[in-house]
C-alpha atoms as a PDB file:
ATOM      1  CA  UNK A   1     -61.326   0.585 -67.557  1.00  0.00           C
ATOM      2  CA  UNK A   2     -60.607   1.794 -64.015  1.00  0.00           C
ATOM      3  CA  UNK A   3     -59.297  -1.970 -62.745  1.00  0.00           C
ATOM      4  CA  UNK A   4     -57.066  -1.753 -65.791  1.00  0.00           C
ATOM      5  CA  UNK A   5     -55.412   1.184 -65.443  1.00  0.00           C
ATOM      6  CA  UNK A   6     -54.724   0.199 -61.803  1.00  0.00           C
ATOM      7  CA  UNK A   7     -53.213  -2.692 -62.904  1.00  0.00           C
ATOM      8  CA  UNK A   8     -51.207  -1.199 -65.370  1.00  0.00           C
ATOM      9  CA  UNK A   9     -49.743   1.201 -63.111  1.00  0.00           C
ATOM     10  CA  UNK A  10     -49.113  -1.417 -60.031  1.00  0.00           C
ATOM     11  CA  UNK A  11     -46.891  -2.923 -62.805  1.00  0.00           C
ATOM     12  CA  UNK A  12     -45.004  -0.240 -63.433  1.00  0.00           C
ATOM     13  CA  UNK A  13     -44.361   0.395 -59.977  1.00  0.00           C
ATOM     14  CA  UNK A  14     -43.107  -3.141 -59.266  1.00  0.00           C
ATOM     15  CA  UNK A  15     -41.203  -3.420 -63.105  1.00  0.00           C
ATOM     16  CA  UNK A  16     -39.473   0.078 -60.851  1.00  0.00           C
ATOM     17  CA  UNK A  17     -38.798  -0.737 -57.785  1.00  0.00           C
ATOM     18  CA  UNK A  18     -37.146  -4.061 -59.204  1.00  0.00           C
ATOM     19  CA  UNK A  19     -35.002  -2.025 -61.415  1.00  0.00           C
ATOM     20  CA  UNK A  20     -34.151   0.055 -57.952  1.00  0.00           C
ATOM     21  CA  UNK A  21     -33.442  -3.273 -55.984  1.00  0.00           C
ATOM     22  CA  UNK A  22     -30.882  -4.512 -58.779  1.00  0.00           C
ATOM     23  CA  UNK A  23     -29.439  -0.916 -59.182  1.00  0.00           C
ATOM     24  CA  UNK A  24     -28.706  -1.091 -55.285  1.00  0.00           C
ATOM     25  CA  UNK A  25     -27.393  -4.587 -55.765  1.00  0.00           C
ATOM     26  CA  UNK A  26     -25.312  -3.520 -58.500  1.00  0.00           C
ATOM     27  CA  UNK A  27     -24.539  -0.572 -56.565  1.00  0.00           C
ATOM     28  CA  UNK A  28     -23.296  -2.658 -53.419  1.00  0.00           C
ATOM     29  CA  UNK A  29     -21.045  -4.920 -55.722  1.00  0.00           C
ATOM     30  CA  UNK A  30     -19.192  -2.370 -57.517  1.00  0.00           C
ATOM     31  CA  UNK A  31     -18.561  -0.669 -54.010  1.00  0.00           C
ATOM     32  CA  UNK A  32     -17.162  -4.244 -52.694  1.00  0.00           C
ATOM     33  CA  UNK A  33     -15.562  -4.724 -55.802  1.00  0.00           C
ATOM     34  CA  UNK A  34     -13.858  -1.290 -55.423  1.00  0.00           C
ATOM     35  CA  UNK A  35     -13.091  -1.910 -52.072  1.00  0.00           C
ATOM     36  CA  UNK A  36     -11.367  -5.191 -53.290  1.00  0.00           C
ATOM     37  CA  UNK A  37      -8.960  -3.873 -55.358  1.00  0.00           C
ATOM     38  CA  UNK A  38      -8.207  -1.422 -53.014  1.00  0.00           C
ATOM     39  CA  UNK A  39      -7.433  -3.822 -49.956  1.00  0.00           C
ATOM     40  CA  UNK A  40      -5.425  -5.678 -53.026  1.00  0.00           C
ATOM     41  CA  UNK A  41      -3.598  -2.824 -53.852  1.00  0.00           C
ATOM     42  CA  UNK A  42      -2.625  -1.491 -51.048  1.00  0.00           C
ATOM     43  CA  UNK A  43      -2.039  -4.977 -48.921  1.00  0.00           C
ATOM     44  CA  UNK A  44       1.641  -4.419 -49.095  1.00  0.00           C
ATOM     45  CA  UNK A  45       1.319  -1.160 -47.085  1.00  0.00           C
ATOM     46  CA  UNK A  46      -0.970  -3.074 -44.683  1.00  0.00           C
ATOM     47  CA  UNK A  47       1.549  -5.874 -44.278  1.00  0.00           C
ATOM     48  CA  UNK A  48       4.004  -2.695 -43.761  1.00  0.00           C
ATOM     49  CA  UNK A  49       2.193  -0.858 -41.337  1.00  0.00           C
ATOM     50  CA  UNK A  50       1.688  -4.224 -39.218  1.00  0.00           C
ATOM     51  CA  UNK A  51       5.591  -4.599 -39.237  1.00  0.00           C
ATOM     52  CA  UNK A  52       5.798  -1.022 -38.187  1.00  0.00           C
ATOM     53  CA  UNK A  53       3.606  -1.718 -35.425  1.00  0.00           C
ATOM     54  CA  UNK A  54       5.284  -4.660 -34.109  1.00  0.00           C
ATOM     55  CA  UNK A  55       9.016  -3.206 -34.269  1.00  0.00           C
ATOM     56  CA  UNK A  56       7.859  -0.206 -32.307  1.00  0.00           C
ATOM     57  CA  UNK A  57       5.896  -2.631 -29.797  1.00  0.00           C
ATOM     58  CA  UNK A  58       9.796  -4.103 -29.117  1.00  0.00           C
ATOM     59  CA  UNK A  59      11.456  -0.459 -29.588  1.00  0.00           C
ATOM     60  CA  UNK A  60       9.002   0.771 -26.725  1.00  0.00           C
ATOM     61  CA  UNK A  61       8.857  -2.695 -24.333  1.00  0.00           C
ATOM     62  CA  UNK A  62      13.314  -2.305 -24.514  1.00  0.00           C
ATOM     63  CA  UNK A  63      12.889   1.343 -24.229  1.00  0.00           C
ATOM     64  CA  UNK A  64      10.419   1.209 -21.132  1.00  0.00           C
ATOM     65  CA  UNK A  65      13.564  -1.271 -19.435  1.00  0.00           C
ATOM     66  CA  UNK A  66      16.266   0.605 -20.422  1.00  0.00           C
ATOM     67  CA  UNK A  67      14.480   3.948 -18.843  1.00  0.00           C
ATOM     68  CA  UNK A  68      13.762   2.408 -15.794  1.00  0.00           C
ATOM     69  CA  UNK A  69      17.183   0.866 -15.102  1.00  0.00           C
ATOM     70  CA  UNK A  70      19.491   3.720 -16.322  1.00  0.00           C
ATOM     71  CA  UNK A  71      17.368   6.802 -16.764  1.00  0.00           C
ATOM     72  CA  UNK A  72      15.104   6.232 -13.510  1.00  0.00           C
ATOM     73  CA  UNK A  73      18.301   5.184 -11.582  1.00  0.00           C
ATOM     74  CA  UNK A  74      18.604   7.778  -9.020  1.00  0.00           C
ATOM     75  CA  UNK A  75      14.942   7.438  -8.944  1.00  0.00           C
ATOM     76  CA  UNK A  76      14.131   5.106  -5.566  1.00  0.00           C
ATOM     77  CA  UNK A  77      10.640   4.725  -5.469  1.00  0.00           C
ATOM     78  CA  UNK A  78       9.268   1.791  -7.429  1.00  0.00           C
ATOM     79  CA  UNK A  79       5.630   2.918  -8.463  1.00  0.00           C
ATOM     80  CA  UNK A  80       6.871   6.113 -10.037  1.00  0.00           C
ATOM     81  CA  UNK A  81       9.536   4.043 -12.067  1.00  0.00           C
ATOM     82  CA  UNK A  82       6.468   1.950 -13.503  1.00  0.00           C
ATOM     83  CA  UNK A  83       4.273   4.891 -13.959  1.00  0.00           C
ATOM     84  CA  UNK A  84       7.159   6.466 -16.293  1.00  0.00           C
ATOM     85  CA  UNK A  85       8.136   3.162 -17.782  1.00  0.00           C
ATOM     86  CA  UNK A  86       4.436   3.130 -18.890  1.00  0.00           C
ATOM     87  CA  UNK A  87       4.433   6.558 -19.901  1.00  0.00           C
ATOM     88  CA  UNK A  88       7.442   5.996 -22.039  1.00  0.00           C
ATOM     89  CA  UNK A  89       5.969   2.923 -23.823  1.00  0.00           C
ATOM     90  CA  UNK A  90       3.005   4.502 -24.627  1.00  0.00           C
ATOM     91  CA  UNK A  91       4.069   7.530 -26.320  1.00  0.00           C
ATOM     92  CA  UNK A  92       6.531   4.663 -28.840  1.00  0.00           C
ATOM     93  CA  UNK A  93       3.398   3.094 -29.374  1.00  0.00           C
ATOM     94  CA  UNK A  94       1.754   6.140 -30.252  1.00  0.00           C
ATOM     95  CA  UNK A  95       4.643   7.304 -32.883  1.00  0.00           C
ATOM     96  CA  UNK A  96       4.877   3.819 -34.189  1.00  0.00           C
ATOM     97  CA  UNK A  97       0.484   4.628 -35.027  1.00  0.00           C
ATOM     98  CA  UNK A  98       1.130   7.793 -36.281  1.00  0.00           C
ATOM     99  CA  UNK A  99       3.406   6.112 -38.732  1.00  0.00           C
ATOM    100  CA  UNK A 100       1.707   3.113 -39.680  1.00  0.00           C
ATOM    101  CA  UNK A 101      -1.168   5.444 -40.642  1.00  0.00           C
ATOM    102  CA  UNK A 102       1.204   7.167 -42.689  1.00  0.00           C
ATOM    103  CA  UNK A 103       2.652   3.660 -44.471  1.00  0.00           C
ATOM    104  CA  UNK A 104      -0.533   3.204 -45.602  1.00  0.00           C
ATOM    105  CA  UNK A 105      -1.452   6.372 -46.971  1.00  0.00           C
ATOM    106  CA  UNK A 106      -3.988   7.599 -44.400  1.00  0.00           C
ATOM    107  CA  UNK A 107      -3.193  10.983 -44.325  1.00  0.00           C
ATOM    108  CA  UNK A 108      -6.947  12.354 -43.746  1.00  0.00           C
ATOM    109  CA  UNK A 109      -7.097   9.660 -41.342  1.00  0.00           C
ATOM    110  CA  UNK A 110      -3.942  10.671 -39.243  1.00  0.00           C
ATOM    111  CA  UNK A 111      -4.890  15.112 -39.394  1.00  0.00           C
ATOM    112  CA  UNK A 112      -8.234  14.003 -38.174  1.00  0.00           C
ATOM    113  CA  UNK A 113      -6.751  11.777 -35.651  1.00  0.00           C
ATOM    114  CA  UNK A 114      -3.905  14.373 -34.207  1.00  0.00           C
ATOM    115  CA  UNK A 115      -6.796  17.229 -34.237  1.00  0.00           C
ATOM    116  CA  UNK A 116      -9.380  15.218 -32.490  1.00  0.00           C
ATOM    117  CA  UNK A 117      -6.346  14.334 -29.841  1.00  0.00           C
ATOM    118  CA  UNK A 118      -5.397  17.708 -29.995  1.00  0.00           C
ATOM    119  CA  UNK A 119      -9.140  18.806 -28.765  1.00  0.00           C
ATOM    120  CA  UNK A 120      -9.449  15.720 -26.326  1.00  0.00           C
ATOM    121  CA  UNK A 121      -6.080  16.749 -24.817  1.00  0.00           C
ATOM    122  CA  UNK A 122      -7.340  20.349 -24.331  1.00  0.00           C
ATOM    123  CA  UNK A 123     -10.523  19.303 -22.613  1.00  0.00           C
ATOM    124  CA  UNK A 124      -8.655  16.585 -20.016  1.00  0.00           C
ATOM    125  CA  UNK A 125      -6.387  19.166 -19.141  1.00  0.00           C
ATOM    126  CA  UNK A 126      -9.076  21.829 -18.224  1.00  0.00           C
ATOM    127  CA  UNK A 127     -10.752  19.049 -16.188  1.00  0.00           C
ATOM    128  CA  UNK A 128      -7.505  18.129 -14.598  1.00  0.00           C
ATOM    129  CA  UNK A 129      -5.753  20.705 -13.848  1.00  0.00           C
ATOM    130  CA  UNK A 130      -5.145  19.697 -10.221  1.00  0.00           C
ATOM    131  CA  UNK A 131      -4.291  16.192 -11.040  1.00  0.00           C
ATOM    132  CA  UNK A 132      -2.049  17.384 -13.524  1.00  0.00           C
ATOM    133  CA  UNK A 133      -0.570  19.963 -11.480  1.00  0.00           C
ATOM    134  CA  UNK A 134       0.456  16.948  -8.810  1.00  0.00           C
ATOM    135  CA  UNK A 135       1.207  14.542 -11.467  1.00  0.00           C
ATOM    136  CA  UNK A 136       4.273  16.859 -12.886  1.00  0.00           C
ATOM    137  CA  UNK A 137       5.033  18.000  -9.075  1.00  0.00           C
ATOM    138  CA  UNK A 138       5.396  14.160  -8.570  1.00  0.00           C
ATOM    139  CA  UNK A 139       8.149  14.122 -11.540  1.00  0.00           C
ATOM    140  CA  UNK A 140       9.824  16.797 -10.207  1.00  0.00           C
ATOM    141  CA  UNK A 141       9.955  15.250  -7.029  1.00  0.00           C
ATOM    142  CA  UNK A 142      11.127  12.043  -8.402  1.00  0.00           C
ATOM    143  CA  UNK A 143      14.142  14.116  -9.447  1.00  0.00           C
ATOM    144  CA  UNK A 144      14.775  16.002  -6.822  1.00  0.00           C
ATOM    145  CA  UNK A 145      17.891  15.109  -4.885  1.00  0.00           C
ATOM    146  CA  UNK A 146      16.716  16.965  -1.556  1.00  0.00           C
ATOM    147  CA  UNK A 147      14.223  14.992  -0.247  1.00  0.00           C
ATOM    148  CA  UNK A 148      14.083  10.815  -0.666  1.00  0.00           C
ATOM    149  CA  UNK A 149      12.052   7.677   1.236  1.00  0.00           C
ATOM    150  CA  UNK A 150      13.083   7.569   5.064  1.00  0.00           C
ATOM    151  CA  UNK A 151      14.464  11.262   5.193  1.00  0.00           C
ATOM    152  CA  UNK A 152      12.827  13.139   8.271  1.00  0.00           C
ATOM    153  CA  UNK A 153      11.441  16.354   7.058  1.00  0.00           C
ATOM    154  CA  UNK A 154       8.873  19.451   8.421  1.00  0.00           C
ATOM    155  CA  UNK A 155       7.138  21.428   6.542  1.00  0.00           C
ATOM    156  CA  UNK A 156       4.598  24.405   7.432  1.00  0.00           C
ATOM    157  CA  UNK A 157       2.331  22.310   9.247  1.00  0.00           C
ATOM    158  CA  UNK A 158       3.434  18.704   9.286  1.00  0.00           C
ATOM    159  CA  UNK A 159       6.776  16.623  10.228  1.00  0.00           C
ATOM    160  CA  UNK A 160       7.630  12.847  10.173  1.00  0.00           C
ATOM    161  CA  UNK A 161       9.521  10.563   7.797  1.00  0.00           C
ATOM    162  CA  UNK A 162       8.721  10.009   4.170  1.00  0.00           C
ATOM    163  CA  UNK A 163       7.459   7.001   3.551  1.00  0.00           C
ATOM    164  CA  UNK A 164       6.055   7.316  -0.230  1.00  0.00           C
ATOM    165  CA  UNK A 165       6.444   9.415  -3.088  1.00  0.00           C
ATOM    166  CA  UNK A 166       4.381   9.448  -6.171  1.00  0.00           C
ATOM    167  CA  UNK A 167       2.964  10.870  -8.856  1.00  0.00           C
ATOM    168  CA  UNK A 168       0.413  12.578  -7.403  1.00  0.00           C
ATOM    169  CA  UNK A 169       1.450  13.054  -3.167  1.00  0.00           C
ATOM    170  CA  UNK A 170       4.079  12.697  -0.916  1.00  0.00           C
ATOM    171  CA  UNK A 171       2.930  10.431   2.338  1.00  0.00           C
ATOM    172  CA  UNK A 172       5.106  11.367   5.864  1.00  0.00           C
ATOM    173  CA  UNK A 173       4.480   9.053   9.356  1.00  0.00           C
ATOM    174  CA  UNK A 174       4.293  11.654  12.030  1.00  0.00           C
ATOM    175  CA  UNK A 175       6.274  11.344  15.454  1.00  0.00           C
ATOM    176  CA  UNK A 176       2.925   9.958  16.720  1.00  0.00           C
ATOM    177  CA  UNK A 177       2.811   7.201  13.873  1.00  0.00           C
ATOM    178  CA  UNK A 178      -0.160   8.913  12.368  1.00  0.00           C
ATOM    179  CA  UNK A 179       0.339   8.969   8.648  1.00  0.00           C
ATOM    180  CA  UNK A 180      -0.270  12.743   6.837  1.00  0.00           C
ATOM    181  CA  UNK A 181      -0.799  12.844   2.637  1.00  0.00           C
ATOM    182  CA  UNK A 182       0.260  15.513   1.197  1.00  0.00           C
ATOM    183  CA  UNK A 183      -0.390  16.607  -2.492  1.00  0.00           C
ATOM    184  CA  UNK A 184       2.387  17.285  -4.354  1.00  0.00           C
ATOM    185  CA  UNK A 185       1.592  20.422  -5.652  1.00  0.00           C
ATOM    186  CA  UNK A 186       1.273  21.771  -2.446  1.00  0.00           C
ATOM    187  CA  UNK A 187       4.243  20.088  -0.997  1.00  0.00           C
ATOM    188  CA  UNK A 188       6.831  21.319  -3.634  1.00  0.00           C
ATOM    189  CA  UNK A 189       5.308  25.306  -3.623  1.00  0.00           C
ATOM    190  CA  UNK A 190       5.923  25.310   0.159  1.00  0.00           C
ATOM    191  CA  UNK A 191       9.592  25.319   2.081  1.00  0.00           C
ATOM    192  CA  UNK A 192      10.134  22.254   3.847  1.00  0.00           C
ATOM    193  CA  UNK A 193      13.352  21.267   5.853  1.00  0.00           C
ATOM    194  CA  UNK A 194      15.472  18.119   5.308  1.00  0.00           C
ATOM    195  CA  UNK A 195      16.920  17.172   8.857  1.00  0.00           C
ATOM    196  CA  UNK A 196      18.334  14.211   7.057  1.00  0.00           C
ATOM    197  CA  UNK A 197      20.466  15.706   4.772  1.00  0.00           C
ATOM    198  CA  UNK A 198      23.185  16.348   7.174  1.00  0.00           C
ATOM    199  CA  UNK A 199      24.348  14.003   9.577  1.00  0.00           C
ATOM    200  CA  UNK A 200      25.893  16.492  12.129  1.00  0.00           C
ATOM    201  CA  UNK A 201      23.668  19.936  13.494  1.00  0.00           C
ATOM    202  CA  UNK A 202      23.617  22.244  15.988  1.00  0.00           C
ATOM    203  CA  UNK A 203      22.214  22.087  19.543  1.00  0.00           C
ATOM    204  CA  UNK A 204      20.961  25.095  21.369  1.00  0.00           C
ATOM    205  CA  UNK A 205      20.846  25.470  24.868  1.00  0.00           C
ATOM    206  CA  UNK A 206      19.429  28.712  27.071  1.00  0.00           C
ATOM    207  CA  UNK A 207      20.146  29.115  30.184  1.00  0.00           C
ATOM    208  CA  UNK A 208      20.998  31.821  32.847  1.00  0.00           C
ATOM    209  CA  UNK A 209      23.125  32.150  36.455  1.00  0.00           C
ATOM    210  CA  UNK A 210      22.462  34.139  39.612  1.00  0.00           C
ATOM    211  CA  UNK A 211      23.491  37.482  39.516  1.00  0.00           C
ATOM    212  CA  UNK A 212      26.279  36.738  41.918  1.00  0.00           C
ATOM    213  CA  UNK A 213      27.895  34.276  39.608  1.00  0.00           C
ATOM    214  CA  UNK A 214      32.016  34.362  38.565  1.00  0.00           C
ATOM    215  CA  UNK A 215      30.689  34.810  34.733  1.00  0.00           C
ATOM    216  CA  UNK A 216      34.050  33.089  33.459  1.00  0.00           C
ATOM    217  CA  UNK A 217      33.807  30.333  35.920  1.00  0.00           C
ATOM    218  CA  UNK A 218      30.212  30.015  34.425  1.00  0.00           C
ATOM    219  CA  UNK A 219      31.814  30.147  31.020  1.00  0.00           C
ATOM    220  CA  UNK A 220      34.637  27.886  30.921  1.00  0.00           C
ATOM    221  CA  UNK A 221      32.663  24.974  32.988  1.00  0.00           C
ATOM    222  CA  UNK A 222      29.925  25.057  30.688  1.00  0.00           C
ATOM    223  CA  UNK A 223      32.408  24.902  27.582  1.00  0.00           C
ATOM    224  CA  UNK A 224      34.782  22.241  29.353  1.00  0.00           C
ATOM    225  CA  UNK A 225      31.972  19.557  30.148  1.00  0.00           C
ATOM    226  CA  UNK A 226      30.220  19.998  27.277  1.00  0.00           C
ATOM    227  CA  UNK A 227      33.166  19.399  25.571  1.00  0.00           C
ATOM    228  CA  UNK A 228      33.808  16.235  27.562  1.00  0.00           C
ATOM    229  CA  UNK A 229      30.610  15.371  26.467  1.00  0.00           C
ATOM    230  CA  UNK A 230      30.115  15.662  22.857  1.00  0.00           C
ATOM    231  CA  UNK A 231      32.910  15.890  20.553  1.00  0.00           C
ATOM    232  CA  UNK A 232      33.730  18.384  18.021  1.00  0.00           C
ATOM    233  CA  UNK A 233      34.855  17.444  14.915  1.00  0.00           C
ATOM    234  CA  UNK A 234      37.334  19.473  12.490  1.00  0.00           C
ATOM    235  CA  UNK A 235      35.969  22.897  11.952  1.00  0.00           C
ATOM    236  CA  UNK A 236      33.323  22.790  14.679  1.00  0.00           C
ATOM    237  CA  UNK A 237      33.660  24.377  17.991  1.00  0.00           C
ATOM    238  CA  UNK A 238      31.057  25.093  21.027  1.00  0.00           C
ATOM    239  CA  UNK A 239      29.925  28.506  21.434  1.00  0.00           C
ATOM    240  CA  UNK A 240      28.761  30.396  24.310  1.00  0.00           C
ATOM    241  CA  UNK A 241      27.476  33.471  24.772  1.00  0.00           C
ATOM    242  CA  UNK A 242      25.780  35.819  27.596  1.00  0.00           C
ATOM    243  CA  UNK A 243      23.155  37.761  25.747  1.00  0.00           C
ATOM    244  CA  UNK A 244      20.835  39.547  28.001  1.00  0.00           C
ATOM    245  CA  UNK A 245      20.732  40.825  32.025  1.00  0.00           C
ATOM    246  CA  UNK A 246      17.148  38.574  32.884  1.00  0.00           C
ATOM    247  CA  UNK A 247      14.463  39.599  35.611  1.00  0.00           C
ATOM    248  CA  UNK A 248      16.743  37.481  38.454  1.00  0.00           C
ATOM    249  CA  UNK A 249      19.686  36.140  36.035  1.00  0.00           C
ATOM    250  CA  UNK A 250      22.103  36.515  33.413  1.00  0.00           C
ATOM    251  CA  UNK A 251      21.351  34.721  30.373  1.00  0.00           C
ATOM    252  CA  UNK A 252      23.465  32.846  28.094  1.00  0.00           C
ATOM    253  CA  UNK A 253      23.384  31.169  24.852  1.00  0.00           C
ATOM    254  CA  UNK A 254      25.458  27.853  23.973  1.00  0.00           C
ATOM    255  CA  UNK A 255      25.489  26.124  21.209  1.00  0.00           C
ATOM    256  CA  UNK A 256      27.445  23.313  19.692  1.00  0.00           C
ATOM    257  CA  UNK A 257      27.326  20.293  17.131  1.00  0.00           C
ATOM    258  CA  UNK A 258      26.216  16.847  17.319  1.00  0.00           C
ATOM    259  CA  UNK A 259      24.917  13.715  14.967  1.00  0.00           C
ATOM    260  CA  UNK A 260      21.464  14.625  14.800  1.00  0.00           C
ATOM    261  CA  UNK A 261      19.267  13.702  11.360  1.00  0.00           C
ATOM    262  CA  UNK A 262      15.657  14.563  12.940  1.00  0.00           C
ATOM    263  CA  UNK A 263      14.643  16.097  15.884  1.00  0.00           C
ATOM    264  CA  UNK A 264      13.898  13.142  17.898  1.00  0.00           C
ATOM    265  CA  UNK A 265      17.907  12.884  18.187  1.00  0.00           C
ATOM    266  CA  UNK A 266      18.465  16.690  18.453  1.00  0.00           C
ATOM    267  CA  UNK A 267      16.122  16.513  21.895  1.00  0.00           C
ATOM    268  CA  UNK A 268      17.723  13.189  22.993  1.00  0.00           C
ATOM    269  CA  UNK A 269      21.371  16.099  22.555  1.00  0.00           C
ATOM    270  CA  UNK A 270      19.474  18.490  24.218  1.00  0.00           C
ATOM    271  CA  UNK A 271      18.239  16.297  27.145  1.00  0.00           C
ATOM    272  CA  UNK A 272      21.664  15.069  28.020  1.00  0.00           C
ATOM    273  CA  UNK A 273      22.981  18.253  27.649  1.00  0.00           C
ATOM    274  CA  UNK A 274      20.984  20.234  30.275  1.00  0.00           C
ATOM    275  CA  UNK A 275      21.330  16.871  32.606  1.00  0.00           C
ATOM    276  CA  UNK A 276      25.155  17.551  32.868  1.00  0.00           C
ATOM    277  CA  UNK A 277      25.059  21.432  32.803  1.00  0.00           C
ATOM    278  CA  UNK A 278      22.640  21.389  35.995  1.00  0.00           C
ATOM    279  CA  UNK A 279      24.710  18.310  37.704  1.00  0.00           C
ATOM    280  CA  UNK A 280      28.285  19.966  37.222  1.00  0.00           C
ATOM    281  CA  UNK A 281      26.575  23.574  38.216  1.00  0.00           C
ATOM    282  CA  UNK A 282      25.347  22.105  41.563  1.00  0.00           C
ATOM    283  CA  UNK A 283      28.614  20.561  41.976  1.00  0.00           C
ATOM    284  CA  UNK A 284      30.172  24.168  41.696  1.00  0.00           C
ATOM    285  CA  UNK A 285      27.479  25.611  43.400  1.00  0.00           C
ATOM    286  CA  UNK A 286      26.189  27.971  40.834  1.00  0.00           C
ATOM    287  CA  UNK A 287      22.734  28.921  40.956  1.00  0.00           C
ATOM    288  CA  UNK A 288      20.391  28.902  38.392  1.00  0.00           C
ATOM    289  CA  UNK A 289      17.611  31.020  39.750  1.00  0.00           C
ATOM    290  CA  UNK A 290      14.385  30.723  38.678  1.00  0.00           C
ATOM    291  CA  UNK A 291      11.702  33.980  38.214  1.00  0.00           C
ATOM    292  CA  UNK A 292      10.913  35.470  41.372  1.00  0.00           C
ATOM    293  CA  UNK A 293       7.885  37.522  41.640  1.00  0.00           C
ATOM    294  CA  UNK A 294       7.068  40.716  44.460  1.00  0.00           C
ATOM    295  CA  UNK A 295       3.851  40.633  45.530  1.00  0.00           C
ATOM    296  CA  UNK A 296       2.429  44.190  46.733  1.00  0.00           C
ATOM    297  CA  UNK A 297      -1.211  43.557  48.129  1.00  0.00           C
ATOM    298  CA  UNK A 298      -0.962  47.323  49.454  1.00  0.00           C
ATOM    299  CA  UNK A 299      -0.108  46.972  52.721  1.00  0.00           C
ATOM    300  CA  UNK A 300      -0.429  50.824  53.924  1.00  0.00           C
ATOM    301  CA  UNK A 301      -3.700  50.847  51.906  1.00  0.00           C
ATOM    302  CA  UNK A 302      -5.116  47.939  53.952  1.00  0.00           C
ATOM    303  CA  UNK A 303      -3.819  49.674  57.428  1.00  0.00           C
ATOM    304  CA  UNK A 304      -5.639  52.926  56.740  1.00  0.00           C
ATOM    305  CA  UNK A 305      -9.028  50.830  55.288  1.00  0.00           C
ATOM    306  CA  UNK A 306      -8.747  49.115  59.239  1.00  0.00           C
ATOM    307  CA  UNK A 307      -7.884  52.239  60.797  1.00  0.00           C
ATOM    308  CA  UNK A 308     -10.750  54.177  59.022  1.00  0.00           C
ATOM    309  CA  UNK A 309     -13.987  51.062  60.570  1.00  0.00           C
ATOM    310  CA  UNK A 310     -12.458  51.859  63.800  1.00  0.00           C
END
């Protein structure tokens, strides 16, 4: 009785789990089926969205040209044109997704899409904050008609000529031909000068005269050979001034303009310049005195330390 009733029930079991195997069958056909008439019906949006996709693949490769040749004119170094070029493109290619999600009814797709960007966008922006920061200090710089490759600029800390700018740092080649990086967020929050912005500056000179010196003698010499030796242009004139009674002279300032557009030419100015003022002042015989010092070793103190062993 006992072998029969386990046979009994072993056929049920397998009469089930047959029934279960063609249910899932059945199951997996009907969901193919479904999915059949649903790629059927809605292969005209497909076809749709693919066109949408490949007219904004054009719209962004002749907007990426056009951006770089018109937009991007003023714009002189080449990697940061390609970075934005890119930039551009991408951002057409993402519109033209957006919409061919749309065509073909994917709205739950597209919400989840633009809130999972929306969260991914948050969490690369906390983690790059400082490459971020640099990245839109490199547009700005891009922009920015004050500084350009081969101007000679200083900052706080650093001087030389710019040889790169990109998105993320500016690169300068010191005097010394040592090459300094500097990010561009900390380059554009920080004054810098441009010495190549203007073609013409100012040179100044100290200097000072013996006390026994004809003052406008001093004067007009200095103006009339430096004069002689770099011209003024319209508007410009050389300027001196005395400005102080010195320690064993009286001290002047001059000043006047020359083509100077980084400081390597300002000192080549500045060396010429004192060569002639201390040439024509020996030829005049005025005196440039240098400090003079008193030394007082305490000469009555010494006598009466002698006079005291004795």
């Amino acid at each position: 009785m006992q072998d029969q009733s386990n046979t009994t029930t072993e056929a049920s079991t397998g009469i089930k789990n047959a029934f279960n195997v063609n249910d899932a069958i059945n199951g997996l056909w009907d969901k193919l089926d479904g999915w059949l008439d649903t790629i059927i019906l809605k292969l005209p949006n497909f076809i749709v969205a693919i066109l949408v996709m490949v007219v904004f693949y054009f719209i962004a490769k002749g907007l990426k040209k056009v951006v770089k040749r018109i937009i991007l004119k003023k714009v002189k170094e080449e990697s940061v044109k390609q970075m934005l070029g890119q930039i551009t493109s991408a951002v057409i290619m993402l519109i033209g997704f957006f919409v061919a999600l749309g065509v073909m009814d994917l709205d739950k797709v597209l919400t989840s899409v633009l809130a999972g960007a929306g969260v991914v966008g948050l969490a690369i922006g906390l983690a790059l904050q400082g490459t971020l920061s640099n990245t839109v200090s490199g547009f700005i710089l891009s922009f920015l008609p004050k500084i350009s490759i081969g101007d000679f600029i200083e900052t706080d800390s650093e001087k030389g000529f710019v040889t790169e700018i990109n998105l993320r740092n500016v690169t300068i080649r010191r005097p010394d031909n040592e090459f300094t990086v500097i990010p561009n967020s900390t380059f554009i929050d920080n004054p810098f000068t441009n010495y190549s912005l203007s073609k013409r500056s100012r040179v100044i000179i100290n200097c000072g005269v013996g006390y026994e010196s004809d003052l406008q003698k001093v004067e007009d010499l200095t103006v009339k050979i430096i004069g002689d030796s770099f011209k003024q242009e319209e508007g410009e004139e050389i300027e001196f001034y005395y400005n102080e009674f010195g320690d064993s002279s009286i001290n002047f300032i001059l000043r006047f303009w020359a083509d100077s557009s980084n400081t390597k030419e300002k000192l080549e100015h500045t060396h010429k310049a004192v060569k002639v003022i201390k040439m024509n002042f020996d030829k005049a015989n005025i005196n440039i005195p240098f400090p003079i010092r008193t030394l007082d070793f305490g000469k009555n103190k010494l006598e009466m330390a002698s006079n005291d062993r004795h």
